[in-house]
Protein backbone atom coordinates (compact mmCIF):
# COMPACT_ATOMS: atom_id res chain seq x y z
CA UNK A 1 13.36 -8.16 16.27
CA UNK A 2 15.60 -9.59 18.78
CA UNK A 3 15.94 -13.47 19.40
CA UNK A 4 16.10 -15.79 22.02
CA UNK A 5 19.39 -16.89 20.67
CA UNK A 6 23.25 -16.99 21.45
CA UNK A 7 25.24 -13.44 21.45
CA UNK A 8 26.42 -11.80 18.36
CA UNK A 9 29.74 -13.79 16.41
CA UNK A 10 32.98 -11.81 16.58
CA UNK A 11 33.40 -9.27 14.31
CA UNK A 12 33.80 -10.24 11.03
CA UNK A 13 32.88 -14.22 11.21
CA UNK A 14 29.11 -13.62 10.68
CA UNK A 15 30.18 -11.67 7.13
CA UNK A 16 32.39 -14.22 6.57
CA UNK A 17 29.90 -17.16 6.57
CA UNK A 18 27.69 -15.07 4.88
CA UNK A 19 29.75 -14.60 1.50
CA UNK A 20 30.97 -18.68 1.76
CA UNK A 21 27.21 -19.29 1.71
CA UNK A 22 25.90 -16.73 -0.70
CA UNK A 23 28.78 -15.87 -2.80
CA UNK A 24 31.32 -12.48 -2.11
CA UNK A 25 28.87 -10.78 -5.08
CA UNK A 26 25.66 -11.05 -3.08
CA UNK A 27 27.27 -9.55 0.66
CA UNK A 28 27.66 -6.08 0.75
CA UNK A 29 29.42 -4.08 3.69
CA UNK A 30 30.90 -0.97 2.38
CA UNK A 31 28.96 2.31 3.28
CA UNK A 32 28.01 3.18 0.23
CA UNK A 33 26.97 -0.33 -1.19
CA UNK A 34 24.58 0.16 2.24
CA UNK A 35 23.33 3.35 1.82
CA UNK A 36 20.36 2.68 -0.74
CA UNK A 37 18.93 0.65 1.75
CA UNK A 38 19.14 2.48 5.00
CA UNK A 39 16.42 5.52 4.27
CA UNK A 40 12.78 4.60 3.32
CA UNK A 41 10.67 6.47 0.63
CA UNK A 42 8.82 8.56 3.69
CA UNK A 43 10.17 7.38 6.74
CA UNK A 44 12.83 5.53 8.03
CA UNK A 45 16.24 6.53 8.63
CA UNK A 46 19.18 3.86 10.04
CA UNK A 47 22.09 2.13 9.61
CA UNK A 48 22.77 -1.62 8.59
CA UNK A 49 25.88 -3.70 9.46
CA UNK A 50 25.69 -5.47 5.93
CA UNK A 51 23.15 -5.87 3.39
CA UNK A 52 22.79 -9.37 1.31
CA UNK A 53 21.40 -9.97 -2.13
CA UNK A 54 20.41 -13.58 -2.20
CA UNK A 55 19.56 -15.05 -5.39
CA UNK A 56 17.51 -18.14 -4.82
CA UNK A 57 14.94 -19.12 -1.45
CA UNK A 58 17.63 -21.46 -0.34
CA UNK A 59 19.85 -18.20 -0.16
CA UNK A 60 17.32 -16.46 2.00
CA UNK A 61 17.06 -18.99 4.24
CA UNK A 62 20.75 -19.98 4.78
CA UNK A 63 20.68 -15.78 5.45
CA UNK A 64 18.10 -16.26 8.08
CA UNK A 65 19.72 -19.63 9.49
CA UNK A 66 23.37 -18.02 10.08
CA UNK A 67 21.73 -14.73 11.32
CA UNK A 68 19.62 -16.16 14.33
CA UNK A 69 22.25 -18.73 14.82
CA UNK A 70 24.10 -15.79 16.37
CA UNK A 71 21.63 -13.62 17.53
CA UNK A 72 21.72 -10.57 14.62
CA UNK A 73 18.52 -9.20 13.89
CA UNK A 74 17.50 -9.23 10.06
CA UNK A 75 15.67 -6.43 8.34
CA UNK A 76 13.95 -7.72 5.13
CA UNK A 77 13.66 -5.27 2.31
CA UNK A 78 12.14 -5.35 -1.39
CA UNK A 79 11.48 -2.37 -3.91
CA UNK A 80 11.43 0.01 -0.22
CA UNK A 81 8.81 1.85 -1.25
CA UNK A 82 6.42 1.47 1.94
CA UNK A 83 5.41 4.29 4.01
CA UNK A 84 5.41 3.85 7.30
CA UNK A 85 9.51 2.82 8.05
CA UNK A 86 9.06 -0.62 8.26
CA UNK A 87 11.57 -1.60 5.09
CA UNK A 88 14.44 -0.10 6.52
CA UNK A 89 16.97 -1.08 9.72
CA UNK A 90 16.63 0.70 13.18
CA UNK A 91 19.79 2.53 13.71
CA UNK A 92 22.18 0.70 15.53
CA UNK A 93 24.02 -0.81 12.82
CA UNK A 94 23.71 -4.06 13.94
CA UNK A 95 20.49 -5.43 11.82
CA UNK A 96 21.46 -7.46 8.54
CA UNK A 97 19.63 -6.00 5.48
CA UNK A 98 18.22 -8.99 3.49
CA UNK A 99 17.31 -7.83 -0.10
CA UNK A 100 15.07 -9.61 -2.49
CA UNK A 101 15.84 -7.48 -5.49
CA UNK A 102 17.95 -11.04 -7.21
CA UNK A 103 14.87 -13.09 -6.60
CA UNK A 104 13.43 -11.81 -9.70
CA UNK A 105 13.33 -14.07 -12.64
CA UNK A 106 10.71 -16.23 -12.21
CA UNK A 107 7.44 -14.99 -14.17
CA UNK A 108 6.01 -18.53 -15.23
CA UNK A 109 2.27 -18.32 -16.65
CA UNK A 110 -0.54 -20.55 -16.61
CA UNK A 111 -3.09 -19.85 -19.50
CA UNK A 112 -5.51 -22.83 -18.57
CA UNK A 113 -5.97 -21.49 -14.99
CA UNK A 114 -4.81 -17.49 -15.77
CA UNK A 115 -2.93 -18.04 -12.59
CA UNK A 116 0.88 -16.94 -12.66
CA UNK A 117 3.67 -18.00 -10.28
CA UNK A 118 6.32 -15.67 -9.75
CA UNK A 119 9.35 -14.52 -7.59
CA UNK A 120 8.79 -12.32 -4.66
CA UNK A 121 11.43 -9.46 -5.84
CA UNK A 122 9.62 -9.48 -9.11
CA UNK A 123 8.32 -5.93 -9.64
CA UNK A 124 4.63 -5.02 -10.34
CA UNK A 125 6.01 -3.74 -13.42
CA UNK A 126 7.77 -6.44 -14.23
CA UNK A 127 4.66 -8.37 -13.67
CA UNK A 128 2.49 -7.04 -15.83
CA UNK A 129 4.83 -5.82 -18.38
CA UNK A 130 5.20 -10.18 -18.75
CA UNK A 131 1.12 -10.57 -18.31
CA UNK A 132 0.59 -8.30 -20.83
CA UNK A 133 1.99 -10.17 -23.69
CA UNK A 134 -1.15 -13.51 -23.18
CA UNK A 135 -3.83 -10.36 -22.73
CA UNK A 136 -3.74 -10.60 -19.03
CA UNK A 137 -2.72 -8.09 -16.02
CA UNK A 138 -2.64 -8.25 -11.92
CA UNK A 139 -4.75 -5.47 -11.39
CA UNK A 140 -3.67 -4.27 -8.09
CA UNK A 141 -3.16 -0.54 -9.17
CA UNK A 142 -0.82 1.54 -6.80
CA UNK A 143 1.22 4.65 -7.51
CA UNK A 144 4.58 2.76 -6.58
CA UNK A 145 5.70 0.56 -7.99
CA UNK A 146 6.76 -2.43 -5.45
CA UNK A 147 7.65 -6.57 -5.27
CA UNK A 148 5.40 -8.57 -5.60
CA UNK A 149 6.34 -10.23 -1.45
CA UNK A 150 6.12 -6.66 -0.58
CA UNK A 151 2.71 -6.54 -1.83
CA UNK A 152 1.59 -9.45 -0.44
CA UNK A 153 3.08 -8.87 3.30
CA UNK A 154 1.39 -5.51 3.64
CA UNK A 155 -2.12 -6.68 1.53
CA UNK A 156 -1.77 -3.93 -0.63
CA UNK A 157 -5.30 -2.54 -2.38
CA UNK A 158 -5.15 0.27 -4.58
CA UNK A 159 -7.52 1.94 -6.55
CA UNK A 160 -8.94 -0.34 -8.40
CA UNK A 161 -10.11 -2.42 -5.25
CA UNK A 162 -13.93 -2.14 -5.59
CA UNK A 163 -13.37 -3.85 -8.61
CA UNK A 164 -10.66 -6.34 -8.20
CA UNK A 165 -10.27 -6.63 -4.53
CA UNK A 166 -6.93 -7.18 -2.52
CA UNK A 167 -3.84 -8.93 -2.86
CA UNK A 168 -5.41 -11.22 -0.46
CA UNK A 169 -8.87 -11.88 -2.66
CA UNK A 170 -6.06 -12.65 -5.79
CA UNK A 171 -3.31 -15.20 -3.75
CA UNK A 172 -3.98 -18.70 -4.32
CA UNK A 173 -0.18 -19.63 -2.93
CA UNK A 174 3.15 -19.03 -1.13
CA UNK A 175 6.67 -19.92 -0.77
CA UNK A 176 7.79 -18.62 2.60
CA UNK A 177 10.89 -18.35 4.50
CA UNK A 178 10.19 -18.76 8.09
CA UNK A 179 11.71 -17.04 11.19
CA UNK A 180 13.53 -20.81 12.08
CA UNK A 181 15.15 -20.34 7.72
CA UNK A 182 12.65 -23.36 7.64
CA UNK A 183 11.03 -22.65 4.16
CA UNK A 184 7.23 -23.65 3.63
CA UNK A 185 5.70 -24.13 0.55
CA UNK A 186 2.48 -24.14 -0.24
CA UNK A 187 2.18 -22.80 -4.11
CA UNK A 188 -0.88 -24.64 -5.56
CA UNK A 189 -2.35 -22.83 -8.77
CA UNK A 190 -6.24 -23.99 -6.81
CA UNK A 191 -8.89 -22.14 -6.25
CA UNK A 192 -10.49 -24.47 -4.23
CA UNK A 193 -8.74 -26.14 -1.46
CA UNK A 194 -10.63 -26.79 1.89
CA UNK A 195 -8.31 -29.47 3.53
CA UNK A 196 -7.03 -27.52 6.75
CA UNK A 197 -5.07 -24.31 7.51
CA UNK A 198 -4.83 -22.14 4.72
CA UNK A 199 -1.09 -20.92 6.26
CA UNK A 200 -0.66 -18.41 3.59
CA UNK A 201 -3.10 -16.01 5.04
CA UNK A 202 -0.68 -16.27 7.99
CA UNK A 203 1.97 -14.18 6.04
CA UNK A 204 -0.78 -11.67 4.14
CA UNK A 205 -1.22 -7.93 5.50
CA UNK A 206 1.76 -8.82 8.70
CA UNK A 207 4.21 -6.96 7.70
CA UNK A 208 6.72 -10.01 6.97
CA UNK A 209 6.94 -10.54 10.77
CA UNK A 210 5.93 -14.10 10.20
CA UNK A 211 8.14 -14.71 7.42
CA UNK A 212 9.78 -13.37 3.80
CA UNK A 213 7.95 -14.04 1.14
CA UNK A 214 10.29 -15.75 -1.80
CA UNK A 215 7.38 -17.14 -4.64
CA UNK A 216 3.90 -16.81 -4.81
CA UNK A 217 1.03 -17.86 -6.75
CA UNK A 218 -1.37 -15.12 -8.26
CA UNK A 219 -4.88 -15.26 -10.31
CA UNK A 220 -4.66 -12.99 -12.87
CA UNK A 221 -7.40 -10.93 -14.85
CA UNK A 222 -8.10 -10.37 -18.60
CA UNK A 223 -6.78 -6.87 -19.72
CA UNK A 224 -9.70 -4.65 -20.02
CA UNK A 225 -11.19 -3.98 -23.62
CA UNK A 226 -12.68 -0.72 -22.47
CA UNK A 227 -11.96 2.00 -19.72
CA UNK A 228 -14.05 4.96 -19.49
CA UNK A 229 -14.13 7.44 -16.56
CA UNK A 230 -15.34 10.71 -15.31
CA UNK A 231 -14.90 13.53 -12.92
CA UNK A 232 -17.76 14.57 -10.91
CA UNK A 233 -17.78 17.77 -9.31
CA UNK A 234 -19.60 16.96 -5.74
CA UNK A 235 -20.37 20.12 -3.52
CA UNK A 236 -19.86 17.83 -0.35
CA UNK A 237 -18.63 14.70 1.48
CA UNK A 238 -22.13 14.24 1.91
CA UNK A 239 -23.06 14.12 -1.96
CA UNK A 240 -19.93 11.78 -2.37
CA UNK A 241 -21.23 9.15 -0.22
CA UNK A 242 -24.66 9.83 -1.90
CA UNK A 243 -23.27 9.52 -5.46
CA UNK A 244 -21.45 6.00 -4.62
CA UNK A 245 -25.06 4.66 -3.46
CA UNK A 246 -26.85 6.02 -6.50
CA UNK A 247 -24.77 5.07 -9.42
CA UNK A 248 -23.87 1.44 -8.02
CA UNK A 249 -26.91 -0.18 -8.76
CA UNK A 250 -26.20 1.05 -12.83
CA UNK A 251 -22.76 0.05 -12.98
CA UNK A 252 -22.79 -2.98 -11.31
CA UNK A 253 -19.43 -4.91 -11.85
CA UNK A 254 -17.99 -2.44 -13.85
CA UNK A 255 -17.28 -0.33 -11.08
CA UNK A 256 -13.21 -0.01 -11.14
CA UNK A 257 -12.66 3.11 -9.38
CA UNK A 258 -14.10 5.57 -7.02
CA UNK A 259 -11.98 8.12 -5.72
CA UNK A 260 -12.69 11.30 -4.30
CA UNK A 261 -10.24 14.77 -4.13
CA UNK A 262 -10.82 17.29 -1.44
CA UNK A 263 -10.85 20.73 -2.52
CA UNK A 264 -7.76 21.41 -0.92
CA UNK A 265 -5.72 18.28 -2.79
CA UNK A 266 -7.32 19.61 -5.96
CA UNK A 267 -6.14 22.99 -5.48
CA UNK A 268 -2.38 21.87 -4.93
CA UNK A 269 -2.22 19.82 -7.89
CA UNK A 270 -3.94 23.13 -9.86
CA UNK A 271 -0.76 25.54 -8.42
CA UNK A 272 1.96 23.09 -8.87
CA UNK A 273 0.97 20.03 -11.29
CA UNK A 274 1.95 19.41 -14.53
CA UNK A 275 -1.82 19.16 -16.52
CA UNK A 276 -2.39 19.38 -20.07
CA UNK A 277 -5.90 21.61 -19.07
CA UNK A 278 -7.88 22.93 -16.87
CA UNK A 279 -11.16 20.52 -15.87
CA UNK A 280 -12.94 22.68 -13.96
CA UNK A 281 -15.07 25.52 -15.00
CA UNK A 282 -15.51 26.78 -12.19
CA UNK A 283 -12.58 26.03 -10.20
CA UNK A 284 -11.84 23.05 -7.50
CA UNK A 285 -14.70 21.62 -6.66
CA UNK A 286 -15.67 20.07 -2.71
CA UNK A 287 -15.07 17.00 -3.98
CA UNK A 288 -13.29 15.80 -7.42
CA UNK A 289 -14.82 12.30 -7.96
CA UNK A 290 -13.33 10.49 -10.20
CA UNK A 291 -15.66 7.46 -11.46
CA UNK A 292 -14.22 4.73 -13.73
CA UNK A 293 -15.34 1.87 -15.71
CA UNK A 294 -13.98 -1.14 -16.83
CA UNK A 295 -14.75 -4.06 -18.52
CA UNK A 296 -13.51 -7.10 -20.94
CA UNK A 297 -16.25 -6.64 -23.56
CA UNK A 298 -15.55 -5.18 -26.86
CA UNK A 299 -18.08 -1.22 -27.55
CA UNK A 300 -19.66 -3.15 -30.35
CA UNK A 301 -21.21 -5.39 -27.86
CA UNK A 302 -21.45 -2.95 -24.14
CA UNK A 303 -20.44 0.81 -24.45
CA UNK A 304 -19.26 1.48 -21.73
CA UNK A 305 -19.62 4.80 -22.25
CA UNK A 306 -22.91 5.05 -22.54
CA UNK A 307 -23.74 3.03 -19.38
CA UNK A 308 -21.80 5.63 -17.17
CA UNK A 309 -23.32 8.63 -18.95
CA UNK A 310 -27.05 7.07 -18.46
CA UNK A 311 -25.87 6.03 -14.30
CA UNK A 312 -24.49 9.44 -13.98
CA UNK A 313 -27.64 11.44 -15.73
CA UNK A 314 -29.76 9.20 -13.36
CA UNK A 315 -27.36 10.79 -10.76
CA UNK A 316 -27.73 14.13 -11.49
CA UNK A 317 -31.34 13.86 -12.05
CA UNK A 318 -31.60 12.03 -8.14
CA UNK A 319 -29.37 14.64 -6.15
CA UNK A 320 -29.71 18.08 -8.19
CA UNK A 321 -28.24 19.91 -5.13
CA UNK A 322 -25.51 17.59 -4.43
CA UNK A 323 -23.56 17.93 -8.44
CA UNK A 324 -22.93 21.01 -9.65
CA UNK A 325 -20.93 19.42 -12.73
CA UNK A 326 -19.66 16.37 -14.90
CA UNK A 327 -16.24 16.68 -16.79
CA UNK A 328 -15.91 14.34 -19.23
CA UNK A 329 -12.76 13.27 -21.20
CA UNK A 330 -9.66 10.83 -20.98
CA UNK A 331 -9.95 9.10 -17.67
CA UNK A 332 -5.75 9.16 -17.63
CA UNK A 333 -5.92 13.19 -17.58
CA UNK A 334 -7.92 12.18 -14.93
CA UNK A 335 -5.70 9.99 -12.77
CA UNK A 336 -2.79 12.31 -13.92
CA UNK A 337 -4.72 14.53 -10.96
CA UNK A 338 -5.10 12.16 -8.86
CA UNK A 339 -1.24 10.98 -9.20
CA UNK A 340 0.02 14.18 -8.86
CA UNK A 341 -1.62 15.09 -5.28
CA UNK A 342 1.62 13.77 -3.12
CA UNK A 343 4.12 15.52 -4.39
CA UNK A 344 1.86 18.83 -5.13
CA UNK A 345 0.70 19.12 -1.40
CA UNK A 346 4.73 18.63 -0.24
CA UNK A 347 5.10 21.83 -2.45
CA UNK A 348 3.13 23.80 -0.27
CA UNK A 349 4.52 22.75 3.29
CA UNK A 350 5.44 20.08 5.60
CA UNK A 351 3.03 16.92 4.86
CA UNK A 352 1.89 13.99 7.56
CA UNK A 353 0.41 11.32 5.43
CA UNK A 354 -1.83 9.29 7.16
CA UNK A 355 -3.28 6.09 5.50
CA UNK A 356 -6.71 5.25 6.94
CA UNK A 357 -10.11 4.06 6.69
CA UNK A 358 -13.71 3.44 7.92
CA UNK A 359 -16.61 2.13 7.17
CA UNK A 360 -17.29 3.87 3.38
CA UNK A 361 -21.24 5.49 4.77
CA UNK A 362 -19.10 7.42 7.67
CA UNK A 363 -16.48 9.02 5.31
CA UNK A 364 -17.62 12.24 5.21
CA UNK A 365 -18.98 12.60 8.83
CA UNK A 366 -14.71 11.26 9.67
CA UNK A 367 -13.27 13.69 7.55
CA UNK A 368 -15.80 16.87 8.81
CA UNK A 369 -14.77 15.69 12.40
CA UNK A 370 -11.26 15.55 11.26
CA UNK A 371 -11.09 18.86 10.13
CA UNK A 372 -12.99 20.06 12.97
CA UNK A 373 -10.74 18.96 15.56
CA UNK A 374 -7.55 19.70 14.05
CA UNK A 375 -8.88 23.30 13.26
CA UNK A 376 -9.17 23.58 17.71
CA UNK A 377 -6.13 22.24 18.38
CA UNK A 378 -3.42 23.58 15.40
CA UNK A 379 -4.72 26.27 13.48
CA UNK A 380 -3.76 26.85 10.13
CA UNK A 381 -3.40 22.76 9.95
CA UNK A 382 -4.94 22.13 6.16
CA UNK A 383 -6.82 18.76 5.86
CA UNK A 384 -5.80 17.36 2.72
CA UNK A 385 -7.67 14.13 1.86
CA UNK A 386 -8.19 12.00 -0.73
CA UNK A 387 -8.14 8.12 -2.09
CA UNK A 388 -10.20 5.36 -2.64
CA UNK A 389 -14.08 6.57 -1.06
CA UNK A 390 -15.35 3.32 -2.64
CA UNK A 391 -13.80 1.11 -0.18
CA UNK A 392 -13.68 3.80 2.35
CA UNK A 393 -9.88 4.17 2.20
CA UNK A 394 -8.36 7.54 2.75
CA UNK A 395 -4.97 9.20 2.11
CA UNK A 396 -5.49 11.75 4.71
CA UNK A 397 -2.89 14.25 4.34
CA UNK A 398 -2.28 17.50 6.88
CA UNK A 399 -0.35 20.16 5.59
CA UNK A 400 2.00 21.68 8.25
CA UNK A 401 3.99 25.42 8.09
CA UNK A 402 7.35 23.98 7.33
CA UNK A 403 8.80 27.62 8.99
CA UNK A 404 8.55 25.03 12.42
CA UNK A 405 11.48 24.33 14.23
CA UNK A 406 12.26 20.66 13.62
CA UNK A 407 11.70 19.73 17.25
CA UNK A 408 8.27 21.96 16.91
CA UNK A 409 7.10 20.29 13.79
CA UNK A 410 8.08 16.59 14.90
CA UNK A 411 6.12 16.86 17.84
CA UNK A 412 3.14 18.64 16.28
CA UNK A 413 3.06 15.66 13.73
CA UNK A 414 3.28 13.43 16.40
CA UNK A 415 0.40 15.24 18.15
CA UNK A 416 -1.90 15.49 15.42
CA UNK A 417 -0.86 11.43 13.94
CA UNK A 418 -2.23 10.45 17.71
CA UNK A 419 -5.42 12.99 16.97
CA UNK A 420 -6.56 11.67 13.47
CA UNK A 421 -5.81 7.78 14.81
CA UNK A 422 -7.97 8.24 17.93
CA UNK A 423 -10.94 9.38 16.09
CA UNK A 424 -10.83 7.03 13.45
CA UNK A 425 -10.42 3.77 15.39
CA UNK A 426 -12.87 5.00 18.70
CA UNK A 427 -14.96 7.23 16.77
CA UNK A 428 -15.77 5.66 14.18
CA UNK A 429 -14.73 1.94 14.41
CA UNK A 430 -12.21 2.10 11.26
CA UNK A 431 -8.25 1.26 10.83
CA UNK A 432 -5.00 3.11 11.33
CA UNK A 433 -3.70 1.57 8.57
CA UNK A 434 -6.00 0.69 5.58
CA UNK A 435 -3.24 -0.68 3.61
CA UNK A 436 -0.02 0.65 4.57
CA UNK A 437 0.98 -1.80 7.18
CA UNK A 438 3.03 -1.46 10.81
CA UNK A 439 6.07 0.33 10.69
CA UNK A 440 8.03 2.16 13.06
CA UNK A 441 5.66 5.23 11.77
CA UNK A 442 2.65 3.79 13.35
CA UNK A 443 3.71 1.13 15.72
CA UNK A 444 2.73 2.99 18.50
CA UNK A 445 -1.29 2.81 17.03
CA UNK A 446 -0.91 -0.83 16.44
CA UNK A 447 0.17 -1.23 20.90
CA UNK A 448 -2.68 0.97 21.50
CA UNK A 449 -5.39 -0.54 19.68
CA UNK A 450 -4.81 -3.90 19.13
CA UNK A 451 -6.16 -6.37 21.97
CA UNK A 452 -3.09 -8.27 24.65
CA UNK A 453 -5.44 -11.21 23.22
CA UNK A 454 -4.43 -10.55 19.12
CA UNK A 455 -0.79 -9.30 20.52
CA UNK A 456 -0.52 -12.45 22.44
CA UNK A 457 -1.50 -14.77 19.98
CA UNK A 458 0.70 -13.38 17.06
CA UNK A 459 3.57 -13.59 19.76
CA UNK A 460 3.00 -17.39 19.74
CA UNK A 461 2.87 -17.95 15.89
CA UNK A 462 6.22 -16.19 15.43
CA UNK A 463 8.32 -15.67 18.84
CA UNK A 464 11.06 -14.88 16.88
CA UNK A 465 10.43 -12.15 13.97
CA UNK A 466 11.75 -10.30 11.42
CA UNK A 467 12.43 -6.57 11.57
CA UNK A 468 11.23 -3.90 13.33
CA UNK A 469 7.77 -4.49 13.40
CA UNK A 470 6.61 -5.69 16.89
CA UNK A 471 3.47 -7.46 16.14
């Protein structure tokens, strides 16, 4: 971001207040103390002028104070392991890397409420590792494994939305550091609490351009007593979209998962994954759909298992043409496929990952146009898509000839990004982003469809913001 503030100190004075506020152990400036935090997991390449390690909210704020007091742009940062470049500094060397990774120890649990109020560099791990000892867990499930602020700024979802919803749905309260290094705090354990602005949605799903998150207070969930799953072998997008609406109305609540694996994703987790067998008779299916179950009551009193065999019988029975099989077994041989679809398809070229989503009817019809169009204009282009079909999330991946020039390939990405955005936000009325966030990666998609009125008004909450997320 830039500021409305005086030029830049001299060289060297701005470093120097830094380590007589924070300490000489929490200011880093030599190139190789930096480097960790100048590349992002996907995207994101630059170069920061120092990177600090605050250990309390008062640090982060005396950070942002001294920073905008001169005019230096700050680049927050947590576990950086977001995908679309927004974690990391631009490259002019110039933007102070604030890291959260010290504002970690508080884990503080309430068992009346099963509400928990922790540190935003906390890890998810961390989290749960803690939860796990009173028989509780934050279920947000992800395949990284990121802060808890992180989480929060970017309204992370997972897998296991259907069944536990956002970040958003489980935030009761927040401790944040504003643009100003005011900090505001508003970390009530409530559920209820009608008595004005709620500010903390304010700070959930924008990126941290508002402000850095440094506590927050989270409902937690009882660990599950049982979790059963299944893959169903669907012959088309069609019969995915079917199979959500018939076995709902069985499974009620107990509905943790639905995700759904293209042929080709299945395929490239079949030549290069690491799997103890083989699932599939028959080879990949259209559609892997993996169907999961939880639930907190003990098999003596629900089996679980033999709800989801009687919703998917009914299933079968309801759409004969639309299942050609059921694999049954351990649901995490079953996620182990799912997990292992990333770093498969980058074994068989150069990958765009897009994160998107739409309405959850229109899924197939989105991906069929997909494919469609990027069949006319790049040939040879695989569609690679999978993720969460129950909340109509998808990772939608496109698997590029990595023989491409670089300048070749970086504009055919860039081509084909601008394709698959266009048809999912005019098309078919869904996001750019389902839970990703703005970054650098997509920031041109968030200036194209977002409304002068919603750009407008976020420019008047927070004139001044954080990193290099224009929003």
């Amino acid at each position: 971001m830039s500021t409305n503030t005086p030029p830049a100190a001299t060289a060297g004075q701005l470093e120097a207040d830094l380590v007589a506020s924070l300490g000489a152990d929490c200011v880093f400036t030599e190139a190789p103390d930096l480097a960790a935090y100048e590349s992002g997991w996907r995207y994101g390449q630059g170069k920061a002028r120092v990177v600090c390690k605050p250990r309390t909210a008062e640090g982060v704020a005396s950070v942002v104070t001294l920073c905008r007091a001169v005019g230096v742009p700050i680049q927050p940062i947590g576990a950086n392991t977001g995908l679309v470049a927004a974690s990391n500094p631009d490259d002019s060397g110039e933007m102070v890397v604030l890291s959260l990774e010290r504002l970690s120890k508080t884990i503080q649990y309430f068992p009346e409420d099963g509400t928990v109020l922790v540190d935003g560099g906390v890890l998810l791990s961390q989290l749960n590792e803690e939860l796990k000892q009173h028989g509780r867990t934050f279920p947000i499930d992800l395949g990284a494994d990121p802060q808890i602020g992180g989480m929060i700024v970017t309204n992370t979802g997972g897998s296991r939305l259907v069944r536990y919803g956002d970040v958003r749905a489980n935030l009761l309260g927040l401790e944040v550091v504003l643009p100003s290094g005011e900090v505001l705090s508003q970390l009530g354990r409530l559920a209820k609490n009608n008595t004005g602005l709620d500010a903390k949605q304010l700070f959930v799903g924008t990126s941290g351009a508002f402000g850095i998150v440094t506590r927050a207070t989270l409902r937690t969930w009882p660990l599950p007593k049982q979790t059963v799953g299944a893959l169903v072998c669907a012959n088309s997008g069609d019969a995915v979209v079917e199979l959500l609406q018939r076995i709902e109305p069985h499974v009620g609540d107990f509905l943790s998962a639905f995700e759904a694996i293209s042929k080709n994703a299945t395929e490239a987790v079949l030549r290069h994954g690491s799997l103890d067998r083989q699932p599939f008779a028959e080879g990949a299916p259209a559609y892997a759909v993996l169907v999961e179950l939880q639930c907190g009551l003990p098999p003596e009193t629900l089996d679980l298992e033999d709800v989801l065999g009687m919703a998917l019988g009914d299933a079968m029975e309801e759409m004969p043409d639309g299942i050609d099989d059921v694999v049954v077994g351990d649901v995490e041989d079953f996620w182990s496929i799912r997990h292992q679809v990333s770093e498969s398809l980058r074994e068989d070229g150069a990958v765009l990952g897009l994160d998107v989503s739409t309405p959850r009817g229109d899924m197939a019809r989105f991906t069929s146009e997909v494919e469609r169009r990027v069949e006319d204009v790049a040939p040879g282009v695989r569609v690679c898509d999978f993720g969460h079909w129950g909340d109509g999330g998808s990772h939608l991946n496109l698997v590029l000839d990595p023989k491409l020039e670089p300048a070749a390939l970086s504009d055919l990405k860039a081509q084909l990004q601008d394709l698959v955005y266009g048809i999912c936000v005019n098309d078919f009325g869904g996001s750019y982003s389902a839970e990703h966030g703005v970054g650098p990666h997509n920031i041109k998609a968030y200036h194209r469809y977002t409304s002068p009125v919603v750009r407008d008004l976020c420019s008047k909450i927070a004139p001044d913001r954080f990193g290099t997320v224009d929003l």
